[in-house]
Protein backbone atom coordinates (compact mmCIF):
# COMPACT_ATOMS: atom_id res chain seq x y z
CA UNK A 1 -7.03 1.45 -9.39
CA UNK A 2 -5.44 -1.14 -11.49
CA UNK A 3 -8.12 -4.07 -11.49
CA UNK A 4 -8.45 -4.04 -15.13
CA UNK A 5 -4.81 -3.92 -16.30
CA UNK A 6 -3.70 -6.83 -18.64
CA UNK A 7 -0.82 -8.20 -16.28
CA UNK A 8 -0.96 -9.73 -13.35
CA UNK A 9 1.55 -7.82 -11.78
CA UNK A 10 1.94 -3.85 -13.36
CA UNK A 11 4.43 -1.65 -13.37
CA UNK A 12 2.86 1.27 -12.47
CA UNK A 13 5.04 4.64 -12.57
CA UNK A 14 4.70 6.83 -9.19
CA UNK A 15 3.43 9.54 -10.97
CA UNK A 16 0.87 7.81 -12.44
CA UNK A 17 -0.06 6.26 -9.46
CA UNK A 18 0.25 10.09 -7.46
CA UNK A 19 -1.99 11.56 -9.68
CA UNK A 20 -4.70 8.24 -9.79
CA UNK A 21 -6.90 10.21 -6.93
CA UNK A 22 -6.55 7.07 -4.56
CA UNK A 23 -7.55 7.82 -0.87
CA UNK A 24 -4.88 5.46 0.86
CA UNK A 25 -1.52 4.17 -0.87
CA UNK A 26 -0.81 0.61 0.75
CA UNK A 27 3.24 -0.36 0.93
CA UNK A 28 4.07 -3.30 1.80
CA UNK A 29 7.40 -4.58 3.08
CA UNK A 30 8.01 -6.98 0.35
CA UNK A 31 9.24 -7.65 -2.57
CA UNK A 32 10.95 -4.29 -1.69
CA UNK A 33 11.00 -3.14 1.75
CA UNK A 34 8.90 0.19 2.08
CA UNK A 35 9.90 2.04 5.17
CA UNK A 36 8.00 5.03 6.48
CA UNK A 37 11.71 7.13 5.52
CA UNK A 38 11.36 5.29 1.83
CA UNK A 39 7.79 5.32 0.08
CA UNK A 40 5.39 7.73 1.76
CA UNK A 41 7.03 10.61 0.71
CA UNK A 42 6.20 9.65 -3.33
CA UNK A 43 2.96 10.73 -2.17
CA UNK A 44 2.57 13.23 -0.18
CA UNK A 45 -1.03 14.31 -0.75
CA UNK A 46 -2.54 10.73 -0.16
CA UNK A 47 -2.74 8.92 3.07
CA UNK A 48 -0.06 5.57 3.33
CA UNK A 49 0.05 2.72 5.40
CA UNK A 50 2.98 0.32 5.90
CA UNK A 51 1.73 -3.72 6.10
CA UNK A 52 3.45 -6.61 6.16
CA UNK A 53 3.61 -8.22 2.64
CA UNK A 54 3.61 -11.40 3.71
CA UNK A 55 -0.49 -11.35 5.10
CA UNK A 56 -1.98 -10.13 1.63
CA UNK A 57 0.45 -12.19 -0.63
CA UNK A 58 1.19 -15.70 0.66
CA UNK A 59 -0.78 -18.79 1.68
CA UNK A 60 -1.39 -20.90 4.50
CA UNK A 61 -1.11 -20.38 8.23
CA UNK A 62 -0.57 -16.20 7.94
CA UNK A 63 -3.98 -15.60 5.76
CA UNK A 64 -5.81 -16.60 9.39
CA UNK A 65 -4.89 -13.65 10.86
CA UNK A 66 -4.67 -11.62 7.73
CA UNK A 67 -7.75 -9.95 7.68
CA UNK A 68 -7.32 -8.63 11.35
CA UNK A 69 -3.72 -7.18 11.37
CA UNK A 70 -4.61 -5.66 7.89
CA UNK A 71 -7.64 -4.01 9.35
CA UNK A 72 -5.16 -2.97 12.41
CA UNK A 73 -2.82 -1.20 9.84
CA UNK A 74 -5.40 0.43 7.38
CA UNK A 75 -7.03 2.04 10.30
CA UNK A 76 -3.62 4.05 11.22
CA UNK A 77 -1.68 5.24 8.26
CA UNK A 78 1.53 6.67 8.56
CA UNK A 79 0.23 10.06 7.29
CA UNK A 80 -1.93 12.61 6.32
CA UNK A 81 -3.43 13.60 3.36
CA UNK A 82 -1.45 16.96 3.11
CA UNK A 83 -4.44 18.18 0.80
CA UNK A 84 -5.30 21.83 -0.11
């Protein structure tokens, strides 16, 4: 959604990212610790999933089994698109 934004690292308000159209919101448990009580309910027509932040974001030893356990997670979010 945000490829093409000037920083690195956006700031994105929730309603703009709500209203984006994305199929699947991805929270991960740091810098800020999503939990499925705190972050899926900002969107509750879009599909979330709850990964670790440490397999996307970091280097070394956890990016080998990054692509699997993110795969894992994608395939079960934590809800359903509660669409009309």
């Amino acid at each position: 959604m945000h490829a093409d934004h000037s920083e690195r690292c956006p700031r994105i308000a929730v309603g703009e990212s709500a209203g984006a159209g994305a199929d699947l919101v991805v929270l991960p448990d740091e810098p800020y610790r999503f939990t499925a009580d705190d972050g899926p309910q900002a969107f509750p027509a879009t599909a979330s999933v709850l990964v670790s932040g440490r397999h996307p974001t970091r280097y070394g030893p956890s990016l080998v089994r990054a692509p699997r356990l993110l795969a894992e997670r994608l395939a079960r979010p934590v809800t359903s698109p509660n669409r009309p």
